[in-house]
C-alpha atoms as a PDB file:
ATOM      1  CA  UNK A   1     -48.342-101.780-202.149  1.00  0.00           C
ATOM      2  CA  UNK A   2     -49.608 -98.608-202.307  1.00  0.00           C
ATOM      3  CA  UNK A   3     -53.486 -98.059-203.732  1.00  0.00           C
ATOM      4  CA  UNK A   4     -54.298 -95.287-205.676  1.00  0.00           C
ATOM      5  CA  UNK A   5     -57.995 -94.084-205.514  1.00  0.00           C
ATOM      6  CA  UNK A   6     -60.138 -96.624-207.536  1.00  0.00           C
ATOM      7  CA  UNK A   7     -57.739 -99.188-208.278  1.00  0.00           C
ATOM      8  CA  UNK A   8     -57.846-102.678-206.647  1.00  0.00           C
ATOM      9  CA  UNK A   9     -55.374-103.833-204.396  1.00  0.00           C
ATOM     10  CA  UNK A  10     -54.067-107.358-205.798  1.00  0.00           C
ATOM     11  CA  UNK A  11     -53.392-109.991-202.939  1.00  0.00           C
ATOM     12  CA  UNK A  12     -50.167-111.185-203.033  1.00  0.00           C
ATOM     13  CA  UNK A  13     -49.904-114.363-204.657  1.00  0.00           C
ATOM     14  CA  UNK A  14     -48.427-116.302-202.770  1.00  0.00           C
ATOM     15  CA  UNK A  15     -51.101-116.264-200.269  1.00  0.00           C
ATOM     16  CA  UNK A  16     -53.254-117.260-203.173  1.00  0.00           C
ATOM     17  CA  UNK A  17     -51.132-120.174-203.599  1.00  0.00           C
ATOM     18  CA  UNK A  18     -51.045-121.036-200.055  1.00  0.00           C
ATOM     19  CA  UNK A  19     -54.521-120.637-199.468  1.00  0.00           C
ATOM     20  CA  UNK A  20     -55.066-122.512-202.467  1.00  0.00           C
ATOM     21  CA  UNK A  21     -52.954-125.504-201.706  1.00  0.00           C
ATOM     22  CA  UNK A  22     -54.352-125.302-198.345  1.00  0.00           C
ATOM     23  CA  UNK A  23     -58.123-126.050-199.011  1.00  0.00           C
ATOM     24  CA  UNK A  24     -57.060-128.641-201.830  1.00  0.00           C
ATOM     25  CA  UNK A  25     -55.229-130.272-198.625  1.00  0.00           C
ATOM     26  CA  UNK A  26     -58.116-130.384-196.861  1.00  0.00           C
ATOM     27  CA  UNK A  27     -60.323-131.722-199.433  1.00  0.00           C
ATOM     28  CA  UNK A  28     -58.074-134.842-200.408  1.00  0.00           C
ATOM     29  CA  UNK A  29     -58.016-135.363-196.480  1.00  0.00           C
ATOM     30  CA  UNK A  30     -61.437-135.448-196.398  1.00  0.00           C
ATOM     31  CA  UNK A  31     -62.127-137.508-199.500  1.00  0.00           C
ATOM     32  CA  UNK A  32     -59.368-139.849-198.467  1.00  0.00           C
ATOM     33  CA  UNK A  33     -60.983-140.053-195.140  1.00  0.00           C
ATOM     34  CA  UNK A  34     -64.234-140.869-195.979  1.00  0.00           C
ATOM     35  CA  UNK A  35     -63.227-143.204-198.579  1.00  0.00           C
ATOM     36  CA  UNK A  36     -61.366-145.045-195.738  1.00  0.00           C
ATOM     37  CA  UNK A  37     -64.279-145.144-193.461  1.00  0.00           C
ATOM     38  CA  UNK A  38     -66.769-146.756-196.669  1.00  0.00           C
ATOM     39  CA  UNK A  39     -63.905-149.338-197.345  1.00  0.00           C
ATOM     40  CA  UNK A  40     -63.468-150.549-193.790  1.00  0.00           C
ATOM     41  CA  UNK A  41     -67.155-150.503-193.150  1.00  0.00           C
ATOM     42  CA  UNK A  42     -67.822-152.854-196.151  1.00  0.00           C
ATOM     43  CA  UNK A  43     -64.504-154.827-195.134  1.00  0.00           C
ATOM     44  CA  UNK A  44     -65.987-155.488-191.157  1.00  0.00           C
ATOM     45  CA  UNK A  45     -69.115-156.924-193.390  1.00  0.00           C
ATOM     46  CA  UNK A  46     -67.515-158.970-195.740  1.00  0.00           C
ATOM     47  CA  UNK A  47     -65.328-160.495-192.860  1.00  0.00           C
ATOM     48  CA  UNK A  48     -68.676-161.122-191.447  1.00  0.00           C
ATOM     49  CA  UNK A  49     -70.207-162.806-194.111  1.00  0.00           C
ATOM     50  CA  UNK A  50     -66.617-165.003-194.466  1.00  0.00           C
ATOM     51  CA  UNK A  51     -67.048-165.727-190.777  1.00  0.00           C
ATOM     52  CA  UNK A  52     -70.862-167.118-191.377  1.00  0.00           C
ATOM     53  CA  UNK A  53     -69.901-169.360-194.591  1.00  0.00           C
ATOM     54  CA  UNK A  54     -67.064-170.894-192.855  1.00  0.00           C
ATOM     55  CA  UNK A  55     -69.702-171.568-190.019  1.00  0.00           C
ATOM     56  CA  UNK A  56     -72.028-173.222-192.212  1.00  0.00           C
ATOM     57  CA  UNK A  57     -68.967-174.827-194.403  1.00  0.00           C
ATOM     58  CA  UNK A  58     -68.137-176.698-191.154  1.00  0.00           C
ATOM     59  CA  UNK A  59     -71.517-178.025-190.112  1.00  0.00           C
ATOM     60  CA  UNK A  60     -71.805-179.341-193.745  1.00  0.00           C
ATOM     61  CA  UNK A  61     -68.400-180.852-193.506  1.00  0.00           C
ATOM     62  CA  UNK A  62     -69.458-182.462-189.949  1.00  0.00           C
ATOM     63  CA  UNK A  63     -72.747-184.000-191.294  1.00  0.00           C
ATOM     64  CA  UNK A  64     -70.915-185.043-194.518  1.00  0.00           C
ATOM     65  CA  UNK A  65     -68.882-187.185-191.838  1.00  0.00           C
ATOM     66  CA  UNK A  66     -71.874-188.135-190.152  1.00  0.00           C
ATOM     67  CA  UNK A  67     -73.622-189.532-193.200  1.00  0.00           C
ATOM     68  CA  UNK A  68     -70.516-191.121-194.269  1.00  0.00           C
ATOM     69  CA  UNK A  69     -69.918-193.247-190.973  1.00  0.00           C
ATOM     70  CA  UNK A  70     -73.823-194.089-191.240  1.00  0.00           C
ATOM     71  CA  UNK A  71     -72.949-195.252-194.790  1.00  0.00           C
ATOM     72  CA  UNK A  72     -70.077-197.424-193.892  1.00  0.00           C
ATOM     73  CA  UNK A  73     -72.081-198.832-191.599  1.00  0.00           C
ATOM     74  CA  UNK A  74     -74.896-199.447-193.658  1.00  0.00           C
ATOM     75  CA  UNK A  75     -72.046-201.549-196.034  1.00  0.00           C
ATOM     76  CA  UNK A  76     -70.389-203.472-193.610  1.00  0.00           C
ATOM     77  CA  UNK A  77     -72.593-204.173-190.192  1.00  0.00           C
ATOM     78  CA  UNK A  78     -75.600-206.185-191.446  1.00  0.00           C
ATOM     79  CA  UNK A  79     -77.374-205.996-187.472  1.00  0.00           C
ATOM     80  CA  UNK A  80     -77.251-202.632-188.301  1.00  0.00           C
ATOM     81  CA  UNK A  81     -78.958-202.502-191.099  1.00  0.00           C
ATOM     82  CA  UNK A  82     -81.361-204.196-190.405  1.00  0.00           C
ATOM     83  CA  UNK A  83     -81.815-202.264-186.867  1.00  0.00           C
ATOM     84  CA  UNK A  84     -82.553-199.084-189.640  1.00  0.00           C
ATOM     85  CA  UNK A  85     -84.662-201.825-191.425  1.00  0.00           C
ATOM     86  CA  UNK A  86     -87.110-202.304-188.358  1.00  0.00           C
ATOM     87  CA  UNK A  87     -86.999-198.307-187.384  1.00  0.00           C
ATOM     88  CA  UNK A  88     -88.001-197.224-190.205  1.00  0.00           C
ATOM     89  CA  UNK A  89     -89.822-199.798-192.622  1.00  0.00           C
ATOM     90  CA  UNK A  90     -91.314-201.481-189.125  1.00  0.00           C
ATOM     91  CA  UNK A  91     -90.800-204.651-190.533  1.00  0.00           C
ATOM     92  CA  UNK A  92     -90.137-207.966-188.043  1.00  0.00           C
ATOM     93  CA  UNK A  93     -89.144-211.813-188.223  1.00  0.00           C
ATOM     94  CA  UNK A  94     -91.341-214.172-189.069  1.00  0.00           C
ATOM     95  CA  UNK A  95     -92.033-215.323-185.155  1.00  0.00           C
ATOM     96  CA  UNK A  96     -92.046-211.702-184.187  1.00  0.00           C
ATOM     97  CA  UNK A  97     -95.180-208.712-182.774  1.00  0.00           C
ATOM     98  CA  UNK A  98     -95.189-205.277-183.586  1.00  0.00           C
ATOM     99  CA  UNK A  99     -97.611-203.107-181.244  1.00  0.00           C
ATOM    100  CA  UNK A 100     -97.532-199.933-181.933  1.00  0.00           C
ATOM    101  CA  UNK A 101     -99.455-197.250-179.686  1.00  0.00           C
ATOM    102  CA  UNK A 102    -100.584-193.801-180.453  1.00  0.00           C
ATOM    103  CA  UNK A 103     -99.527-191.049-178.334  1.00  0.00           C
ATOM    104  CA  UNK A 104    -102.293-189.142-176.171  1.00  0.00           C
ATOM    105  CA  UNK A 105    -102.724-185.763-176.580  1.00  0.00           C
END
């Protein structure tokens, strides 16, 4: 286009729409990319936190087997009982000592 003294020179617009359509490119990409970067980032912590209950869920699970073998026992083996009995209660029979001894420092 020709420009006549003191009149403005109007870009074409298609650049304007190019340009345009350009930057808004560019700004999704970069919103996209650092919403992808926030959600991964919280993902690799909540797989984390997953991987530390199921930890712990396991150990419970292996002293809930634990205490339930114990309690079997405790129903059906009386010599164990009272073996728990005697640990704990320090009872004895009738024609039975206890000595106990304190442990030195």
């Amino acid at each position: 286009m020709l420009c006549v003294e003191g009149e403005f020179s109007p870009m074409p617009i298609r650049q304007i729409i190019v340009t345009f359509y350009l930057l808004l490119f560019l700004s999704v990409g970069a919103g996209s990319a650092v919403f992808f970067w926030q959600t991964r980032r919280e993902y690799n912590q909540l797989r984390q936190v997953e991987l530390a209950t199921q930890r712990r869920l396991a150990e419970a699970e292996q002293r809930l087997r634990d205490q339930e073998q114990v309690l079997q026992r405790l129903r059906t083996d009386p010599a164990y009982v009272e073996m728990k009995i005697r640990q704990r209660l320090g009872y004895a029979r009738p024609e039975e000592f206890i000595f106990r001894f304190e442990d030195s420092p």
